[in-house]
C-alpha atoms as a PDB file:
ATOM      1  CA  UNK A   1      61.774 -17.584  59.087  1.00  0.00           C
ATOM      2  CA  UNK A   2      59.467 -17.441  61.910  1.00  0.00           C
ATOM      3  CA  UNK A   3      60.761 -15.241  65.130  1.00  0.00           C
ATOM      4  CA  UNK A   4      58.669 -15.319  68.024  1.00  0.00           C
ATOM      5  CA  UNK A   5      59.154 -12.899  70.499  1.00  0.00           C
ATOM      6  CA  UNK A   6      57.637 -10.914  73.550  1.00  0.00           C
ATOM      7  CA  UNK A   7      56.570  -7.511  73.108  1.00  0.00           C
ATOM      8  CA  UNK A   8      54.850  -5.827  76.515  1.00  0.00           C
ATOM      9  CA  UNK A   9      53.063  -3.119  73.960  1.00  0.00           C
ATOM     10  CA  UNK A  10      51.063  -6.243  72.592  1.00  0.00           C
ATOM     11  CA  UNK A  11      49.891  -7.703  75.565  1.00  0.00           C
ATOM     12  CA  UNK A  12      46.319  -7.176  77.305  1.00  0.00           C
ATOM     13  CA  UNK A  13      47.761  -8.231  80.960  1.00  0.00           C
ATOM     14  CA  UNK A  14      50.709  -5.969  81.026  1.00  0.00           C
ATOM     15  CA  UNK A  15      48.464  -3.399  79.595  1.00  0.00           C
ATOM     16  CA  UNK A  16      46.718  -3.436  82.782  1.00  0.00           C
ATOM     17  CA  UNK A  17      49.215  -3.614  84.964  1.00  0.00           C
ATOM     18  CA  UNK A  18      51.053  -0.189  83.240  1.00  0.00           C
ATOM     19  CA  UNK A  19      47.314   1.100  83.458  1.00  0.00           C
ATOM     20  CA  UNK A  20      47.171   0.102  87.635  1.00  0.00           C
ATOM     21  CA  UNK A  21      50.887   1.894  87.677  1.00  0.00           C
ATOM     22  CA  UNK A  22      49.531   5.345  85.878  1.00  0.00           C
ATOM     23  CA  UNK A  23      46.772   4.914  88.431  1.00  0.00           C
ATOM     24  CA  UNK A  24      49.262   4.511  91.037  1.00  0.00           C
ATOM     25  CA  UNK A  25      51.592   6.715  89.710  1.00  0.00           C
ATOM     26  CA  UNK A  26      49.489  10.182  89.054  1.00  0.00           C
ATOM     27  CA  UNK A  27      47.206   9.452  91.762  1.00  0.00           C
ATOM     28  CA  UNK A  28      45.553  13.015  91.937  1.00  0.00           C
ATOM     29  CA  UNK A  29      42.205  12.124  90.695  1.00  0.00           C
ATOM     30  CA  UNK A  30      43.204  14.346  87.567  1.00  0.00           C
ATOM     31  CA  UNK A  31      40.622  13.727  84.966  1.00  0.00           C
ATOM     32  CA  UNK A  32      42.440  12.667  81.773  1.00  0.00           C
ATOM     33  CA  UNK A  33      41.613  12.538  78.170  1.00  0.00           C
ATOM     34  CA  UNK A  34      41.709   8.960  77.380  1.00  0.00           C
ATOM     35  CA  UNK A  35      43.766   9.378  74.557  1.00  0.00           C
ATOM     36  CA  UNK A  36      46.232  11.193  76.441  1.00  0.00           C
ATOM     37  CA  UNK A  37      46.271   8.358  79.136  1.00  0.00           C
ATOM     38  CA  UNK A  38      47.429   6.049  76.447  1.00  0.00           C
ATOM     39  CA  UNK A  39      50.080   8.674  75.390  1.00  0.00           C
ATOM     40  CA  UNK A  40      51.115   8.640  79.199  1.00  0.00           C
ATOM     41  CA  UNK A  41      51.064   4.574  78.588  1.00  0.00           C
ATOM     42  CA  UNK A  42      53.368   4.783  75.611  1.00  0.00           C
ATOM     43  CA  UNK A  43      55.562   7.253  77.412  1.00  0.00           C
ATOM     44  CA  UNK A  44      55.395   4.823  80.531  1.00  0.00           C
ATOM     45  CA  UNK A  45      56.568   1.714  78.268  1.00  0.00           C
ATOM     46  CA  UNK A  46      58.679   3.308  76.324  1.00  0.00           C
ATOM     47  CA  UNK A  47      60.746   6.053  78.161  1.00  0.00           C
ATOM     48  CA  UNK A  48      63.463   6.724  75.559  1.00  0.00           C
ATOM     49  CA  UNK A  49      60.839   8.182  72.811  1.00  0.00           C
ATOM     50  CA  UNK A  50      60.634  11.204  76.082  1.00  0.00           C
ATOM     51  CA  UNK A  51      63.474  12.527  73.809  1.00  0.00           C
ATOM     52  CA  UNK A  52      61.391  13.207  70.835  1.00  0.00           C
ATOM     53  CA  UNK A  53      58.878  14.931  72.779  1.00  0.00           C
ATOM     54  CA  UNK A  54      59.365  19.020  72.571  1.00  0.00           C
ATOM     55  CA  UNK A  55      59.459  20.509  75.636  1.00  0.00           C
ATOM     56  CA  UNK A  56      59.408  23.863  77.423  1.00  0.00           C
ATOM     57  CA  UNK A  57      63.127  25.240  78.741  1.00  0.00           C
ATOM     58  CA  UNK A  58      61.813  25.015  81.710  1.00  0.00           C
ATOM     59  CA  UNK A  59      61.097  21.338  81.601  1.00  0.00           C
ATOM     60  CA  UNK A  60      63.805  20.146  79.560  1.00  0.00           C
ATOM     61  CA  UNK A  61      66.027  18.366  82.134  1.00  0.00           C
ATOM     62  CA  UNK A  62      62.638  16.254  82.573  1.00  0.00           C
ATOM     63  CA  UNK A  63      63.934  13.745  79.340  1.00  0.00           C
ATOM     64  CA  UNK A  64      67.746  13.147  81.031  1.00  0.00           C
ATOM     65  CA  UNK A  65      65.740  12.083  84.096  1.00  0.00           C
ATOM     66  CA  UNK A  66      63.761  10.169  82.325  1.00  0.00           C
ATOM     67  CA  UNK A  67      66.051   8.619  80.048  1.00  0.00           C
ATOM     68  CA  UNK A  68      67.941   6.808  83.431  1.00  0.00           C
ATOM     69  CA  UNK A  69      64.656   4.377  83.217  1.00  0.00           C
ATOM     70  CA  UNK A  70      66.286   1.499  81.162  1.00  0.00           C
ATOM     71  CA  UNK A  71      64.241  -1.274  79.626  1.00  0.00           C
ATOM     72  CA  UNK A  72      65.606  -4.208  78.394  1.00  0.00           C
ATOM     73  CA  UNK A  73      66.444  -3.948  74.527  1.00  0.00           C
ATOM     74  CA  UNK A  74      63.967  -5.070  72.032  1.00  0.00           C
ATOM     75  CA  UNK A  75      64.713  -8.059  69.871  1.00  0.00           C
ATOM     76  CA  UNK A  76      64.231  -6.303  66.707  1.00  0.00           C
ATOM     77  CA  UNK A  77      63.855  -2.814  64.908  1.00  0.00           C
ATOM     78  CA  UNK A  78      60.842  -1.150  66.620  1.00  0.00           C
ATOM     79  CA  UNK A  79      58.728   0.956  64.062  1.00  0.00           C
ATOM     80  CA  UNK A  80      58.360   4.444  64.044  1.00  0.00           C
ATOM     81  CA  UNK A  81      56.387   5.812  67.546  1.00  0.00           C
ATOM     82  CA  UNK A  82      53.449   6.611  65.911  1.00  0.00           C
ATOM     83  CA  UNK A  83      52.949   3.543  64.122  1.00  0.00           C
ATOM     84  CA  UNK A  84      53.878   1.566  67.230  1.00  0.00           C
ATOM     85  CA  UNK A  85      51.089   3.828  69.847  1.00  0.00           C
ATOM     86  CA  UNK A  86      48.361   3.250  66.991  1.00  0.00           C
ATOM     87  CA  UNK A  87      48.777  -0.328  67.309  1.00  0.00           C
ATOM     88  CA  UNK A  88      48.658  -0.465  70.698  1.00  0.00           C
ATOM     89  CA  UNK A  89      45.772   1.036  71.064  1.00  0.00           C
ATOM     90  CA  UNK A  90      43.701  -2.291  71.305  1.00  0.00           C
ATOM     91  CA  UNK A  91      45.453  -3.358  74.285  1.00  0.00           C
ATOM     92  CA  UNK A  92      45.368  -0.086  75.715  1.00  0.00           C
ATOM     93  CA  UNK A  93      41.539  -0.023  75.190  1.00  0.00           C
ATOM     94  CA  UNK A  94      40.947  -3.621  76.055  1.00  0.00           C
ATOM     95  CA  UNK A  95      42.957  -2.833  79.298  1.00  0.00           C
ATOM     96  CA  UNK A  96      41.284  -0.052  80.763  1.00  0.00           C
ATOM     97  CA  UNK A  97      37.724  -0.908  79.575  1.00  0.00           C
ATOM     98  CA  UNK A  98      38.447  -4.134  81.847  1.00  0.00           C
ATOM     99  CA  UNK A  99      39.527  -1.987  84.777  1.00  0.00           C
ATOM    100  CA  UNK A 100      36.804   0.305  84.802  1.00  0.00           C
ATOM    101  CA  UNK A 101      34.420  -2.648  84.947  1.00  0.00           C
ATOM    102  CA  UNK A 102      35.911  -4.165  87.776  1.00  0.00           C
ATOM    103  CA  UNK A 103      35.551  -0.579  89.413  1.00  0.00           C
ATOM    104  CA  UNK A 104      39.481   1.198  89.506  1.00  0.00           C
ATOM    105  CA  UNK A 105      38.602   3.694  86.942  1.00  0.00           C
ATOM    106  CA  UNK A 106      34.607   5.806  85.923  1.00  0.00           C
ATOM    107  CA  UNK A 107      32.724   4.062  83.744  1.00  0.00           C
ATOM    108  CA  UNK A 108      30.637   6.421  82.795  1.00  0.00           C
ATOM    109  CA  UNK A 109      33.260   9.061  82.654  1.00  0.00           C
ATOM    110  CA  UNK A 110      35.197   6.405  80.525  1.00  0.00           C
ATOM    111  CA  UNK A 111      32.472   6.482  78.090  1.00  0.00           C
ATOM    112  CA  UNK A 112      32.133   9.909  77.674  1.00  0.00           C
ATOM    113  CA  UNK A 113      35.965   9.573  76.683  1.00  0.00           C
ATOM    114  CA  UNK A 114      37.351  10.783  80.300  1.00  0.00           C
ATOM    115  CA  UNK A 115      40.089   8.315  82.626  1.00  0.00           C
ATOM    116  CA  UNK A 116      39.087   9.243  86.257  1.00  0.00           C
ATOM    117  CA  UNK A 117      40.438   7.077  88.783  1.00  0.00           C
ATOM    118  CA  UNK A 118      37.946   5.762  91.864  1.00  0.00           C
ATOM    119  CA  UNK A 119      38.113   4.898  94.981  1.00  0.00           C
ATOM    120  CA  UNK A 120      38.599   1.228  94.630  1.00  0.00           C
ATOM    121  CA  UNK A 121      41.233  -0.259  96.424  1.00  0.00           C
ATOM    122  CA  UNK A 122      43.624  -2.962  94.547  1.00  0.00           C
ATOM    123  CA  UNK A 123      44.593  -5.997  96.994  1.00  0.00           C
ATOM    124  CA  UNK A 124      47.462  -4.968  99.018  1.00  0.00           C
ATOM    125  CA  UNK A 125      49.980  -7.505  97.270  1.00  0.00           C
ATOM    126  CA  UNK A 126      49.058  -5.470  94.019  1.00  0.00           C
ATOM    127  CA  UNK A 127      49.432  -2.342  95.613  1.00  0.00           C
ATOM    128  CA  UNK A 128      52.711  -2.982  97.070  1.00  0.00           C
ATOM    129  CA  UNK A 129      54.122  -4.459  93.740  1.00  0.00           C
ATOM    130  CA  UNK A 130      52.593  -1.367  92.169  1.00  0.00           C
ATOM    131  CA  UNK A 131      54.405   1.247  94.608  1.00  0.00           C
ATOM    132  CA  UNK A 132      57.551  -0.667  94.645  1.00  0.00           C
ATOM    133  CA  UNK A 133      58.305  -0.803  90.523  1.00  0.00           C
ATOM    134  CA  UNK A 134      56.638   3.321  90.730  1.00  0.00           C
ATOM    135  CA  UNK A 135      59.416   3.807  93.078  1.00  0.00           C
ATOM    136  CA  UNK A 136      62.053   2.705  91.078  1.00  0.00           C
ATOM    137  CA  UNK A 137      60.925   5.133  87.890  1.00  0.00           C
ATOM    138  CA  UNK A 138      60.078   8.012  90.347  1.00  0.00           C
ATOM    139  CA  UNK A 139      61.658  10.075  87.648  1.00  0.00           C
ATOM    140  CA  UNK A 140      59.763   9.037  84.673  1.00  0.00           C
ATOM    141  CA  UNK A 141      56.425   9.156  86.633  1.00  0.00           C
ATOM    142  CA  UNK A 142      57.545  12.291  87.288  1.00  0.00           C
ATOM    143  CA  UNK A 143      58.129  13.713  83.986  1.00  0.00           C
ATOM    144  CA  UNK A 144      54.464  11.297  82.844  1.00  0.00           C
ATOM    145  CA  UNK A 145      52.573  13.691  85.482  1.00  0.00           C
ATOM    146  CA  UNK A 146      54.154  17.136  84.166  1.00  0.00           C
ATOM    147  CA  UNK A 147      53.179  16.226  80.419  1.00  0.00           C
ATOM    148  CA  UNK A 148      49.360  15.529  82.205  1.00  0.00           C
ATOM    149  CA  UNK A 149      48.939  18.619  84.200  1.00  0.00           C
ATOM    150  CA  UNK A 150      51.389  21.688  82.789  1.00  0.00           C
ATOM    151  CA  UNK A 151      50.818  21.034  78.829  1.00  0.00           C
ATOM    152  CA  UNK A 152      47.468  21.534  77.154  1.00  0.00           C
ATOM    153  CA  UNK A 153      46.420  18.601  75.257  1.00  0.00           C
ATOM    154  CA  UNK A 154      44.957  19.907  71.833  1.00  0.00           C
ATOM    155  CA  UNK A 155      46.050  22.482  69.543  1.00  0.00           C
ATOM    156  CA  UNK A 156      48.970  24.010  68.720  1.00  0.00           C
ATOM    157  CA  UNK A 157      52.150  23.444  71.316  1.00  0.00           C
ATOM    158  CA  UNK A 158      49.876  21.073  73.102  1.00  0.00           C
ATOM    159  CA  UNK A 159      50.850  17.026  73.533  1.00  0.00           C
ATOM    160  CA  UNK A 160      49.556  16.139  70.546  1.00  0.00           C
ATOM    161  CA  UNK A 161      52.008  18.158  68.437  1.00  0.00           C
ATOM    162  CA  UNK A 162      54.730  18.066  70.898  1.00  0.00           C
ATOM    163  CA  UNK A 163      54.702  14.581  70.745  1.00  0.00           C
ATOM    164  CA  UNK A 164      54.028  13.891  67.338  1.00  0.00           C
ATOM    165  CA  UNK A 165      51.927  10.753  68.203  1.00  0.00           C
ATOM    166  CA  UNK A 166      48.545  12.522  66.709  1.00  0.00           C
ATOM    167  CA  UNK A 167      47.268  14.578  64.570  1.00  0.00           C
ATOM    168  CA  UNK A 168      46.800  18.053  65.933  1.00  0.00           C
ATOM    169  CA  UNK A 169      45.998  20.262  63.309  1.00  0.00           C
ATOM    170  CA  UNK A 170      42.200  19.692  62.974  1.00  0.00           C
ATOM    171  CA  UNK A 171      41.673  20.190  66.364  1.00  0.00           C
ATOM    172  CA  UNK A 172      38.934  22.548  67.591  1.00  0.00           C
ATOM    173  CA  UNK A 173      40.925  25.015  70.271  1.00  0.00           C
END
């Protein structure tokens, strides 16, 4: 039996426009390991896996606020997180590679494996779209941007092992 059905994680255009929102949404010019701005993507599509993520006490009550972001309920099992943000990574790649050539992220930085947002300017329609669905997941952004700035990324206790998504123990710390 053949099922077709729509999955955001597996398409280039929504990639971009998730990309546009973490662009939006973090906004501080905070360079970014690329890899860790698809984690943030993942995160951003998928807000319920928040609660797999090990977090400081202190940050904690960040996964309750982000589990209010609902999404509509997938068609069919998902497969494990992991699994699912390796095969994204195509679209994820294709997505931002596209963006940085049209001038919204480095290029160079991008190549040297760094997401650093410019100074372009999307059209205003964009923009306002863009704040307007930020605005409703202020929470979730909110939790994205303390998983970017107060956890280190490699290593031991950083977002790789917290979240499980990677493999941290070969890293060089």
């Amino acid at each position: 039996m053949i099922q077709l059905t729509y999955e955001p994680a597996f398409d280039p255009l929504h990639s971009i426009f998730r990309a546009l929102r973490l662009r939006q949404g973090l906004g501080t010019g905070l360079p970014l390991p690329r890899v860790l701005f698809r984690m943030l993507d993942f995160y951003l599509l998928f807000p319920a896996s928040l609660r797999n993520v090990r977090l400081r006490p202190e940050h904690r009550g960040l996964k309750n606020q982000a589990a209010v972001t609902k999404r509509a309920a997938s068609y069919g099992p998902r497969p494990e997180d992991a699994i699912l943000f390796e095969r994204m990574q195509p679209y994820q790649d294709a997505a931002v590679n596209t963006l940085a050539l049209q001038g919204f992220f480095s290029n160079d930085e991008l190549e040297a494996g760094w997401v650093i947002p410019s100074e372009a300017k999307a059209p205003a329609a964009l923009t306002d779209r863009l704040l307007a669905v930020n605005a409703t997941e202020e929470s979730l952004l909110t939790a994205l941007n303390t998983l970017a700035s107060d956890y280190p990324f490699d290593g031991v206790n950083g977002i790789k092992h917290r979240t499980g998504l990677l493999e941290y123990r070969y890293d060089a710390v």
